[in-house]
N, C-alpha and C. Protein backbone atom coordinates (compact mmCIF):
# COMPACT_ATOMS: atom_id res chain seq x y z
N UNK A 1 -46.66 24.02 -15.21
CA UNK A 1 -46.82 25.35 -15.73
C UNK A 1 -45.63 25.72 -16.61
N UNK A 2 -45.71 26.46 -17.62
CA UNK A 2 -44.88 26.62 -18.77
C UNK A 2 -44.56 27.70 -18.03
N UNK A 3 -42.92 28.08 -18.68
CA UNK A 3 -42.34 29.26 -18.17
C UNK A 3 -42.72 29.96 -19.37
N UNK A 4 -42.63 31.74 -18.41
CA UNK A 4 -43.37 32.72 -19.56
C UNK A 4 -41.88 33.55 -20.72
N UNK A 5 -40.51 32.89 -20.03
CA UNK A 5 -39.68 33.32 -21.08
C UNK A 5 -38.84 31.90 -20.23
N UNK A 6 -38.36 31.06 -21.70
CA UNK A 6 -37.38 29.79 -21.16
C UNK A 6 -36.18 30.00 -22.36
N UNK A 7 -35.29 29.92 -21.83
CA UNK A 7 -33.50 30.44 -22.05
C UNK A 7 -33.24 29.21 -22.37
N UNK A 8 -33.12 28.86 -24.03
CA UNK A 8 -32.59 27.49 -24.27
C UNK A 8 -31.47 27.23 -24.88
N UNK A 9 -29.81 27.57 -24.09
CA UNK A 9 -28.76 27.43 -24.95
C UNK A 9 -28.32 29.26 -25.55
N UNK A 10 -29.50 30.04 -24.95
CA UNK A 10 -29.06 31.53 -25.78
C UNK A 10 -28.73 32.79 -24.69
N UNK A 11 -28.41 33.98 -25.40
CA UNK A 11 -28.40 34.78 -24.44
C UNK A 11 -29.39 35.94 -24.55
N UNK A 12 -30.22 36.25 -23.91
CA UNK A 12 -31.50 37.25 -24.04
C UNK A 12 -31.00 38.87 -23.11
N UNK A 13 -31.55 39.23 -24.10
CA UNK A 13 -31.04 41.11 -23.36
C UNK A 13 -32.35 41.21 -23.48
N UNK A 14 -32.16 42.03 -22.09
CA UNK A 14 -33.81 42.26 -21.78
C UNK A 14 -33.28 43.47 -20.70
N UNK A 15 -33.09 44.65 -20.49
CA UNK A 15 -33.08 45.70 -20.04
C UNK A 15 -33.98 47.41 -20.59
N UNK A 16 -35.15 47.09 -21.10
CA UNK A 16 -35.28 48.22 -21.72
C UNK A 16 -36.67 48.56 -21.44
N UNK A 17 -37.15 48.61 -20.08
CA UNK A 17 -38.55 48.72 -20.01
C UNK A 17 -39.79 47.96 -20.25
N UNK A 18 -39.08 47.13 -20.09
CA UNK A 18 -40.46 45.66 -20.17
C UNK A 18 -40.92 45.69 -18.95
N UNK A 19 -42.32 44.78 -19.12
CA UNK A 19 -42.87 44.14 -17.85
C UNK A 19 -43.10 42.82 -18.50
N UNK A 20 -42.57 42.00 -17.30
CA UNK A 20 -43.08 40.59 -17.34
C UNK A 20 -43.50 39.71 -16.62
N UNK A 21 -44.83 38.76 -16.73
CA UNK A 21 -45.48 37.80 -16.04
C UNK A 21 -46.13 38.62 -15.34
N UNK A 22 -47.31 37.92 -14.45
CA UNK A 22 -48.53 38.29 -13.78
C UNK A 22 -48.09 37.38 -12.49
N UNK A 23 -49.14 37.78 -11.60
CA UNK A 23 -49.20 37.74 -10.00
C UNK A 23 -49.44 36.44 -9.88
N UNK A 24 -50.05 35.22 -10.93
CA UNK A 24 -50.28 33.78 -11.11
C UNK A 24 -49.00 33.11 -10.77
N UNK A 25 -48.02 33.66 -11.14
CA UNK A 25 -46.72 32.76 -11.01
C UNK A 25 -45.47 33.40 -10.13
N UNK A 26 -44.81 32.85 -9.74
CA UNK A 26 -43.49 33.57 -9.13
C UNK A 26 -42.23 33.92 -9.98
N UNK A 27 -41.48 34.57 -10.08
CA UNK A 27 -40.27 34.39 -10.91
C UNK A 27 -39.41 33.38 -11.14
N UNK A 28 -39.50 32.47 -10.46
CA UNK A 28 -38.79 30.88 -10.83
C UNK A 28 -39.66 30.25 -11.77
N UNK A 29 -41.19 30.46 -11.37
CA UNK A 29 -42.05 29.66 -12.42
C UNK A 29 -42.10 30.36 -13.94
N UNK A 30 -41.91 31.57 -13.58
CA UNK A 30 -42.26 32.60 -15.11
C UNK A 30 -40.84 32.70 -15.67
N UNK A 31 -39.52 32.46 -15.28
CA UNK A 31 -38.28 32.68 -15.90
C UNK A 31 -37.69 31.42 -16.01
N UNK A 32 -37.27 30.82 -17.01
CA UNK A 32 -35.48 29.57 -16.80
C UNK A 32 -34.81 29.98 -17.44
N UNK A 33 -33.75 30.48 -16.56
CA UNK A 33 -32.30 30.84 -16.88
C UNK A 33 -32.24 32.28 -17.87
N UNK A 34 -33.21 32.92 -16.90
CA UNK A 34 -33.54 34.40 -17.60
C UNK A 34 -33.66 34.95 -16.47
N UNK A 35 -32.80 36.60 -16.63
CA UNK A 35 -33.03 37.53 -15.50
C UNK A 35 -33.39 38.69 -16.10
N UNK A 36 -34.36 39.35 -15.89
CA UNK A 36 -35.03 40.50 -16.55
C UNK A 36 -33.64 41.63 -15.71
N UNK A 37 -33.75 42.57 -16.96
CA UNK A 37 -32.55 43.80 -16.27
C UNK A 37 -33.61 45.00 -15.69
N UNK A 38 -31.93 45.64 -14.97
CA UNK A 38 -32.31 46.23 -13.79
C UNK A 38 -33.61 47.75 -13.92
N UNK A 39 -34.00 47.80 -16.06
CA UNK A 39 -35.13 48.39 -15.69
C UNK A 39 -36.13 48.21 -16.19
N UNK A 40 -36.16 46.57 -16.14
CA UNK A 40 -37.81 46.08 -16.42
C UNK A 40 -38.20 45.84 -15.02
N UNK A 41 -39.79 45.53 -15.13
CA UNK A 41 -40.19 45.17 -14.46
C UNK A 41 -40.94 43.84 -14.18
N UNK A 42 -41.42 43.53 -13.32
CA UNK A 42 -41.52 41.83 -12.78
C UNK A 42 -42.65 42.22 -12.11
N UNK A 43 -44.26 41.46 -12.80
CA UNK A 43 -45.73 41.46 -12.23
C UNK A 43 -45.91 40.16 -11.53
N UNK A 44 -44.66 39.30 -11.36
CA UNK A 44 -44.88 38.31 -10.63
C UNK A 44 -45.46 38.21 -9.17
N UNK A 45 -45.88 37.20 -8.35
CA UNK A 45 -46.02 37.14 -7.14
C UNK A 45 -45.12 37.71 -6.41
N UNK A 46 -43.42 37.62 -6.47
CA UNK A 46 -42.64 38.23 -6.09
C UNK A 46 -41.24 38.76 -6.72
N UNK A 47 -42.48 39.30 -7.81
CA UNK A 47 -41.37 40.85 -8.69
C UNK A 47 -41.64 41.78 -7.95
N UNK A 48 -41.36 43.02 -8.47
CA UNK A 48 -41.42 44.46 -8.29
C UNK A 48 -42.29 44.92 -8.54
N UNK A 49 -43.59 44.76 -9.02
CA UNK A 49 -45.13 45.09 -9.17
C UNK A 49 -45.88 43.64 -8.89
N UNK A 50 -46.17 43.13 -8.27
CA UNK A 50 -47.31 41.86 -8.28
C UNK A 50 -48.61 42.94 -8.81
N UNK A 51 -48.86 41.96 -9.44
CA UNK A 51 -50.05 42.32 -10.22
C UNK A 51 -50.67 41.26 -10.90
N UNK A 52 -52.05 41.41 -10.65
CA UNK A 52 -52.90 40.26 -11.78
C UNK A 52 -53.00 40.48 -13.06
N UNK A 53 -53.16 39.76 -14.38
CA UNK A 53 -53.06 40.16 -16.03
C UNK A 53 -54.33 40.70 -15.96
N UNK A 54 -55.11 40.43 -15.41
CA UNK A 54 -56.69 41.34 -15.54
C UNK A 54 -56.45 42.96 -15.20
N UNK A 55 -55.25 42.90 -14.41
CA UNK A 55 -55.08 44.31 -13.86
C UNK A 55 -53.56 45.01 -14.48
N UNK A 56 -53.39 44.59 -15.53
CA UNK A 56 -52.22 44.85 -16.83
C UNK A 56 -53.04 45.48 -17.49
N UNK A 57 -53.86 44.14 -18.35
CA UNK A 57 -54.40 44.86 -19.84
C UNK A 57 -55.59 44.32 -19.97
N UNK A 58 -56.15 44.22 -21.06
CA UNK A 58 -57.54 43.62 -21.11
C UNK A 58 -57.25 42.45 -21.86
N UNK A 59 -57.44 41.08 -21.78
CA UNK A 59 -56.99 40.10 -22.04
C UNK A 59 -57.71 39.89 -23.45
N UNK A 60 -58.85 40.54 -23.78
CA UNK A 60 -59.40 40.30 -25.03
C UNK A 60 -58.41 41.20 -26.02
N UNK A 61 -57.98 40.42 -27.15
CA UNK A 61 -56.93 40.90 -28.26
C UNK A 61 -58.40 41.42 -29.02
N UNK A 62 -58.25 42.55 -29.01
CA UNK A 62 -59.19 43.21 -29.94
C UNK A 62 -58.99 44.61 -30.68
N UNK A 63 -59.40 45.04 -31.87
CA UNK A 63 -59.38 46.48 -32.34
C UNK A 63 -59.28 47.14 -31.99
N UNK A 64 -58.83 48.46 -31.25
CA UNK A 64 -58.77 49.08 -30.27
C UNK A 64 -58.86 50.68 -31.05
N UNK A 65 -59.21 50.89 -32.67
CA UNK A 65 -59.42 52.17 -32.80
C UNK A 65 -58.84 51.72 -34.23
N UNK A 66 -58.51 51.35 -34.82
CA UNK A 66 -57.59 51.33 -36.32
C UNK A 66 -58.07 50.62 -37.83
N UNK A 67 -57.90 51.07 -38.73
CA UNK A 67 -57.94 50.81 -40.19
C UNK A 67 -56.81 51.08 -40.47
N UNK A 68 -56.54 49.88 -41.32
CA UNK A 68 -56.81 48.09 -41.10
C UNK A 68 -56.79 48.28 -39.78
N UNK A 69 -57.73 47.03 -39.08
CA UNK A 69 -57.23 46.44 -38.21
C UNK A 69 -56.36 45.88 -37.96
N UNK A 70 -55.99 46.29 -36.91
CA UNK A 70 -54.48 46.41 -35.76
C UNK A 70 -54.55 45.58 -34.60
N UNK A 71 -55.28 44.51 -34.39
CA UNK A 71 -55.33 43.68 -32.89
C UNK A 71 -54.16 44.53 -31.61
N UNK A 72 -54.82 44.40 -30.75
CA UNK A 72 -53.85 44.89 -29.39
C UNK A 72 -54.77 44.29 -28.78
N UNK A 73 -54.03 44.44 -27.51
CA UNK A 73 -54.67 44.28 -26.02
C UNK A 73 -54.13 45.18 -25.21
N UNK A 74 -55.31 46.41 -25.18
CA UNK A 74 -54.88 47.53 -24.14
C UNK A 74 -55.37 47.52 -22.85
N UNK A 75 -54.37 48.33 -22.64
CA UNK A 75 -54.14 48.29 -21.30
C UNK A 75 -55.00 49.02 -20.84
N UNK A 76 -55.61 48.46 -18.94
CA UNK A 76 -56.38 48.70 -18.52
C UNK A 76 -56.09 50.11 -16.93
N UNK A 77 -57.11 51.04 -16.80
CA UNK A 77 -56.44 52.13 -16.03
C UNK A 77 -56.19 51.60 -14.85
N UNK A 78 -54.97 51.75 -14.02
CA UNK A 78 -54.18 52.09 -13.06
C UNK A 78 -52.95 50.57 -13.64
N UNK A 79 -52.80 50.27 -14.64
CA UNK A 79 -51.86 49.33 -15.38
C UNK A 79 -50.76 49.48 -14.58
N UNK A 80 -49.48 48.74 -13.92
CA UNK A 80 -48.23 49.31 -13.94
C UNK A 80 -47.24 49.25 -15.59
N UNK A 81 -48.42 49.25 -16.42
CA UNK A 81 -47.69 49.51 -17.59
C UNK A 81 -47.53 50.99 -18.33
N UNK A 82 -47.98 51.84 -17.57
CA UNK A 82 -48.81 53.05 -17.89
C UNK A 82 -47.63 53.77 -17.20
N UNK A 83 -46.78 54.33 -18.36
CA UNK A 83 -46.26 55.82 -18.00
C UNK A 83 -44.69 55.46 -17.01
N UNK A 84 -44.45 54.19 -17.44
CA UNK A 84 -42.82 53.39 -17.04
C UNK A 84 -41.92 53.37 -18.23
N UNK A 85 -41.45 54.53 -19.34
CA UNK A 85 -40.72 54.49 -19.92
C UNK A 85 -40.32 56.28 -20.38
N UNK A 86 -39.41 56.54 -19.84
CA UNK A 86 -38.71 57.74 -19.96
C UNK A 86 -38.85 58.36 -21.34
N UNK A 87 -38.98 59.93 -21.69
CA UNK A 87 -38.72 60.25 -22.94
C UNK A 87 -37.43 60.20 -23.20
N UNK A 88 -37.56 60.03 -24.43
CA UNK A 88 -35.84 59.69 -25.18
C UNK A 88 -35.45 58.20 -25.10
N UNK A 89 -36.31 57.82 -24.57
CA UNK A 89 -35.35 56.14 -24.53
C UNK A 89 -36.17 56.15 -25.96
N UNK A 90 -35.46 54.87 -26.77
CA UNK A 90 -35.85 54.52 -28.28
C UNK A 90 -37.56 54.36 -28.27
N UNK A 91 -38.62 55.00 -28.75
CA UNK A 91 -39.62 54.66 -29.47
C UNK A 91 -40.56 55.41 -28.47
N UNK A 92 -39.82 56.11 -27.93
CA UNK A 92 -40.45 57.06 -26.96
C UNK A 92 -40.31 58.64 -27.13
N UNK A 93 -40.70 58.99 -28.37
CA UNK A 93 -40.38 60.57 -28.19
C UNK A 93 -41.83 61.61 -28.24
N UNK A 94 -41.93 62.15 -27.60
CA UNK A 94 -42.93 63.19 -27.52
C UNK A 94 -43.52 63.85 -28.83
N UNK A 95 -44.34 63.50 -29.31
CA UNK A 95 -44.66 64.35 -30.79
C UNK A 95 -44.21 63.35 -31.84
N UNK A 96 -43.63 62.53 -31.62
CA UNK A 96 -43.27 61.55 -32.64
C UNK A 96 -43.37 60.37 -32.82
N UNK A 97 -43.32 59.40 -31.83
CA UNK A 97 -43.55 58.50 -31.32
C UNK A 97 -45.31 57.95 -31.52
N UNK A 98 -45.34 56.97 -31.69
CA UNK A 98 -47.35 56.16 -32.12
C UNK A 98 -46.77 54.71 -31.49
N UNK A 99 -48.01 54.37 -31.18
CA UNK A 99 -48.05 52.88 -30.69
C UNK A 99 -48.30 51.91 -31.75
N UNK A 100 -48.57 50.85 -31.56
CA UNK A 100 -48.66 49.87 -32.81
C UNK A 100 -50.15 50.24 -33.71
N UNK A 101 -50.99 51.03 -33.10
CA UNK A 101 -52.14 51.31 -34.22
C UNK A 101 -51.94 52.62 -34.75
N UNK A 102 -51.01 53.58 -34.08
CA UNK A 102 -50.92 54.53 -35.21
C UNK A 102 -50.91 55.99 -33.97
N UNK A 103 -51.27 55.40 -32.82
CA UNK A 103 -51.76 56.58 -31.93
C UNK A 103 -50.50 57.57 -31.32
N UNK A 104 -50.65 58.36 -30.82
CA UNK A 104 -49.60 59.32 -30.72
C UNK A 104 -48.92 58.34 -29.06
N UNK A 105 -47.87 58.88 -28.72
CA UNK A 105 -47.15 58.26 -27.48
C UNK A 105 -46.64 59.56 -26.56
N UNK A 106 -46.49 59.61 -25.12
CA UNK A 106 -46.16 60.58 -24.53
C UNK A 106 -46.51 62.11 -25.34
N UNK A 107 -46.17 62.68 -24.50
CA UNK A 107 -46.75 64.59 -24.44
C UNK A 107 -47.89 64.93 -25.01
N UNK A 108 -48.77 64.63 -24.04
CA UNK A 108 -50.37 65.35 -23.61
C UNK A 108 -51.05 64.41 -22.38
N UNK A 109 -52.30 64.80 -22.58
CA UNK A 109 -52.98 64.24 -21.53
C UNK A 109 -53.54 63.08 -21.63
N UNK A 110 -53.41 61.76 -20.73
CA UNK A 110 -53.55 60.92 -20.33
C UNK A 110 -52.53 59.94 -20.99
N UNK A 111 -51.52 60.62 -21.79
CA UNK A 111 -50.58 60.19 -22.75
C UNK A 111 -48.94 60.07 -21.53
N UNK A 112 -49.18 60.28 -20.29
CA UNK A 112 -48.04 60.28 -19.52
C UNK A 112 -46.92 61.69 -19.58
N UNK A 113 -47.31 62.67 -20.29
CA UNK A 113 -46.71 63.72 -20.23
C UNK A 113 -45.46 63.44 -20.92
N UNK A 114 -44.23 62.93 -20.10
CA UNK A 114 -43.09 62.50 -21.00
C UNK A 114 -42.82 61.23 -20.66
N UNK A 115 -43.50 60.52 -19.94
CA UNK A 115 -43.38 58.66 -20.12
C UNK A 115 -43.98 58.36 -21.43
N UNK A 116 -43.94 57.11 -21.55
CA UNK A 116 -44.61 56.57 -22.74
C UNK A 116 -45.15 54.66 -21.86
N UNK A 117 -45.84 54.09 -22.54
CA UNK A 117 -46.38 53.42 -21.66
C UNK A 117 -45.57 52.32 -22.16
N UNK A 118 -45.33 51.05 -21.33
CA UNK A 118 -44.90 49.46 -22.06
C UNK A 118 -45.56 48.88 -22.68
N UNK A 119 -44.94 48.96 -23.82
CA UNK A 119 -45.63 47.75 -25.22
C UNK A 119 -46.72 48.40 -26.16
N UNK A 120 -47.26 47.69 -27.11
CA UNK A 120 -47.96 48.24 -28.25
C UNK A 120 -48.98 48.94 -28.12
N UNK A 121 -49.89 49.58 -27.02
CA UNK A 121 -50.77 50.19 -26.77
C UNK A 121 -50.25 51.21 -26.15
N UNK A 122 -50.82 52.65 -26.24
CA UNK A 122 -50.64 53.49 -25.22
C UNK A 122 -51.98 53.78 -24.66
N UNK A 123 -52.12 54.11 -23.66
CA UNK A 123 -53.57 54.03 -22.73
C UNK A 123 -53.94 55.41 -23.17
N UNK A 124 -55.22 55.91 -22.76
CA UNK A 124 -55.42 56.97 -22.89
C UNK A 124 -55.14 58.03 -24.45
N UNK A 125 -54.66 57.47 -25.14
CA UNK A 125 -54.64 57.80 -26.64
C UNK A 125 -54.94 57.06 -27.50
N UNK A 126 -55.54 58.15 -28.84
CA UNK A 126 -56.38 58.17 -30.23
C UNK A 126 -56.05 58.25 -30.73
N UNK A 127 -56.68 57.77 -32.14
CA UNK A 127 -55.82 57.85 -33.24
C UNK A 127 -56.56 59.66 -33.54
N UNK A 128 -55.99 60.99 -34.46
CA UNK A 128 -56.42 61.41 -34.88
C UNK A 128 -56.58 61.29 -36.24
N UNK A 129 -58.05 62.17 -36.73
CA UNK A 129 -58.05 61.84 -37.81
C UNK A 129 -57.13 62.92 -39.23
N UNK A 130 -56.87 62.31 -40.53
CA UNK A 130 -55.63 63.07 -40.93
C UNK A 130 -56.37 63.49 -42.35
N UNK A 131 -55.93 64.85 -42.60
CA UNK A 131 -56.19 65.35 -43.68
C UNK A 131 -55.83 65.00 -44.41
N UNK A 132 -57.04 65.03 -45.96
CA UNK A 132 -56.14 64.29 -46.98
C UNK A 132 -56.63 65.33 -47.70
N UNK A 133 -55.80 65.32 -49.17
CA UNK A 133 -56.24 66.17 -50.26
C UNK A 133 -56.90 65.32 -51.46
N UNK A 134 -58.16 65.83 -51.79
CA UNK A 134 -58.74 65.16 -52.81
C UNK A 134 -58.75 66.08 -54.16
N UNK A 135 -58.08 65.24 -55.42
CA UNK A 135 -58.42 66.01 -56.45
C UNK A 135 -59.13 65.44 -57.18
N UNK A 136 -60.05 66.12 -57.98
CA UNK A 136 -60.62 65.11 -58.84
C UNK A 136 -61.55 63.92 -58.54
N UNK A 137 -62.41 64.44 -57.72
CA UNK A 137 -63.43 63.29 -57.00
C UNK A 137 -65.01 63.54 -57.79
N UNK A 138 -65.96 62.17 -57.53
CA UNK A 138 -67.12 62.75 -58.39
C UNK A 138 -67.86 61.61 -57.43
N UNK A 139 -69.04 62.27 -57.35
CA UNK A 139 -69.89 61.59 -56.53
C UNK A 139 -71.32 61.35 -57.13
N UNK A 140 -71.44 60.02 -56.77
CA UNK A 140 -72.70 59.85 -57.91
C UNK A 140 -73.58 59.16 -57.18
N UNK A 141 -74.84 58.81 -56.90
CA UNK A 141 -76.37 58.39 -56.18
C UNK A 141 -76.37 57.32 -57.64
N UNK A 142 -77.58 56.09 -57.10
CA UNK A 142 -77.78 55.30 -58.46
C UNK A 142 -78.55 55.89 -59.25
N UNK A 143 -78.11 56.08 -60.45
CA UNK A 143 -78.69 56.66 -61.72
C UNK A 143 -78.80 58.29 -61.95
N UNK A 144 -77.75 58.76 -61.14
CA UNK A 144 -77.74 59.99 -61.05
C UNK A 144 -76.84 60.91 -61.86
N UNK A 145 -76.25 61.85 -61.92
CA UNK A 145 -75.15 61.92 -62.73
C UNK A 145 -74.21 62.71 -61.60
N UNK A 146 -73.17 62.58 -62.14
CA UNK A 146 -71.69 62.96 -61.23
C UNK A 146 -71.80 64.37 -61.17
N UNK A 147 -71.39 65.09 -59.78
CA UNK A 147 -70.85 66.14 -59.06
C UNK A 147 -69.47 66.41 -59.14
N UNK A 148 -68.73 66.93 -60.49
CA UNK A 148 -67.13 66.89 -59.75
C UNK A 148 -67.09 67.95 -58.51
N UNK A 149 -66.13 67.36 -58.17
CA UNK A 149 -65.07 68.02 -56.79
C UNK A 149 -63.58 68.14 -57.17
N UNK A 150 -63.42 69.38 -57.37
CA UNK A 150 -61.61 69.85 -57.63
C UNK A 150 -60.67 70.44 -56.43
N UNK A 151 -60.32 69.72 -56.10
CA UNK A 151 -58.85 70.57 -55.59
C UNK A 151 -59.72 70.71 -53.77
N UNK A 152 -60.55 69.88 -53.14
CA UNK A 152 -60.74 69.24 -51.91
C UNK A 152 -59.90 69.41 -50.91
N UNK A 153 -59.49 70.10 -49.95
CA UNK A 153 -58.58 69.19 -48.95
C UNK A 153 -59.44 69.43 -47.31
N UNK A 154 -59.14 68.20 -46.83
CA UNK A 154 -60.21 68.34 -45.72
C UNK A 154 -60.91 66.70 -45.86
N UNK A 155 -61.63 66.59 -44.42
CA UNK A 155 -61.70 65.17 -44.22
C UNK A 155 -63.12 65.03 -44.69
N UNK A 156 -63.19 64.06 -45.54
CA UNK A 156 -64.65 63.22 -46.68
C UNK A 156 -65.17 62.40 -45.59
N UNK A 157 -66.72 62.66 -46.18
CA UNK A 157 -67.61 61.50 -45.52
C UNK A 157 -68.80 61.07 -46.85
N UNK A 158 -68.94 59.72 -46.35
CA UNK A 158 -70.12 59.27 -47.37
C UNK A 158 -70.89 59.20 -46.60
N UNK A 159 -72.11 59.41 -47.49
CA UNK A 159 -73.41 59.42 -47.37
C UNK A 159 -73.86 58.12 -47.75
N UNK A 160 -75.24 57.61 -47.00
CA UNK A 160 -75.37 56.40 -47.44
C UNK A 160 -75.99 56.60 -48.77
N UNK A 161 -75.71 55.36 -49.52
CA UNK A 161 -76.54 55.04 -50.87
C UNK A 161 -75.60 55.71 -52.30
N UNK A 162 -74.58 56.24 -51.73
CA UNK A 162 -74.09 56.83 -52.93
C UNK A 162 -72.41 56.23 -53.11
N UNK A 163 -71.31 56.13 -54.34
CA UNK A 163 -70.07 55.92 -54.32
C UNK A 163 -69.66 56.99 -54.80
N UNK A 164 -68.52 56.60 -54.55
CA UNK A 164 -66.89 57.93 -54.74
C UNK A 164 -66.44 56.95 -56.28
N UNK A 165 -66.11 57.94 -57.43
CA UNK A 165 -65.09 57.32 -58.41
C UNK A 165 -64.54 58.67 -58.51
N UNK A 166 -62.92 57.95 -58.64
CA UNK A 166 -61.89 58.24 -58.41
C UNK A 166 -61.30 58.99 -60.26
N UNK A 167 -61.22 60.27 -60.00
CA UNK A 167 -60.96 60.64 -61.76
C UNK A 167 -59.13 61.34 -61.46
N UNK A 168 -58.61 61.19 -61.82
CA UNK A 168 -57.18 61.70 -62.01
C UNK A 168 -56.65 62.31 -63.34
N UNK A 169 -56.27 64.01 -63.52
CA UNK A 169 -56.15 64.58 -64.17
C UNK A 169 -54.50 65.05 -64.43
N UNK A 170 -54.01 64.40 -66.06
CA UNK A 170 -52.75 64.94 -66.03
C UNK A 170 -52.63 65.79 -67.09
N UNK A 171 -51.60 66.35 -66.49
CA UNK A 171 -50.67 67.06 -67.41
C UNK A 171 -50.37 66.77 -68.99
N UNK A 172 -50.38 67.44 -70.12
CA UNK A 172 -49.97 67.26 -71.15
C UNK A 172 -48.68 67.59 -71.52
N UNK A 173 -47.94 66.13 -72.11
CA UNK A 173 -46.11 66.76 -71.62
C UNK A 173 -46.11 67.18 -73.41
């Protein structure tokens, strides 16, 4: 069995709210010459959470809400990854803070209040959707003729069968 972090000749800092390895292996099998710090955590057989990877995250790397696609593997409910990282530690701030697809992190609901969860997913959060301003839009059906739209702001939807061209209006210097 391959170790799940192997220390070859270097020195690894690892104190900042990780979790590592699943309930498959023990910490001798999942570490060489690596000691996770005193506030990560260990899903090993005999870390500080045993836990199975089925009962982490969802093992399928898939889309999870984003344009472009964003691959993750989120995490699944009652995770011990869910809501083990303090506000204020780095990449954790309330209102500011997004996970790797864009989604908000800590302060609201199912968002951990002021935890934030371990690693690129946060459970229980969406992406919202974001206002844009459209100027200068024209919408046309095949063989139809164009609708302008001036000075738009607010979220667009297409209709099937028809495209958006894009007109941009400047200034005369």
């Amino acid at each position: 069995m391959a170790n799940e972090i192997y220390n070859w000749f270097s020195t690894i800092y690892a104190d900042d709210y990780n979790l590592f390895g699943d309930s498959s292996h023990t910490n001798a099998q999942a570490f060489y010459a690596f000691t996770p710090g005193t506030n990560d955590f260990t899903a090993t057989s005999d870390g500080t959470i045993p836990t199975a990877i089925g009962n982490i995250l969802n093992t399928a790397l898939a889309n999870n809400g984003t344009v472009p696609h964003t691959f993750t593997h989120a995490l699944v409910s009652g995770s011990p990854a869910i809501d083990n990282v303090p506000e204020g530690f780095p990449g954790c701030y309330s209102g500011i803070s997004v996970d790797q697809r864009g989604a908000a992190r800590a302060g609201g609901t199912d968002k951990g209040g002021v935890y934030c969860d371990i690693g690129a997913f946060e459970y229980g959060s969406t992406l919202s959707p974001t206002a844009v301003t459209i100027e200068g839009l024209m919408a046309r059906g095949e063989g139809q003729a164009g609708t302008a739209v001036v000075g738009v702001t607010g979220v667009m939807a297409l209709l099937t069968g028809g495209w958006l061209a894009g007109v941009r209006r400047r200034k005369a210097k």
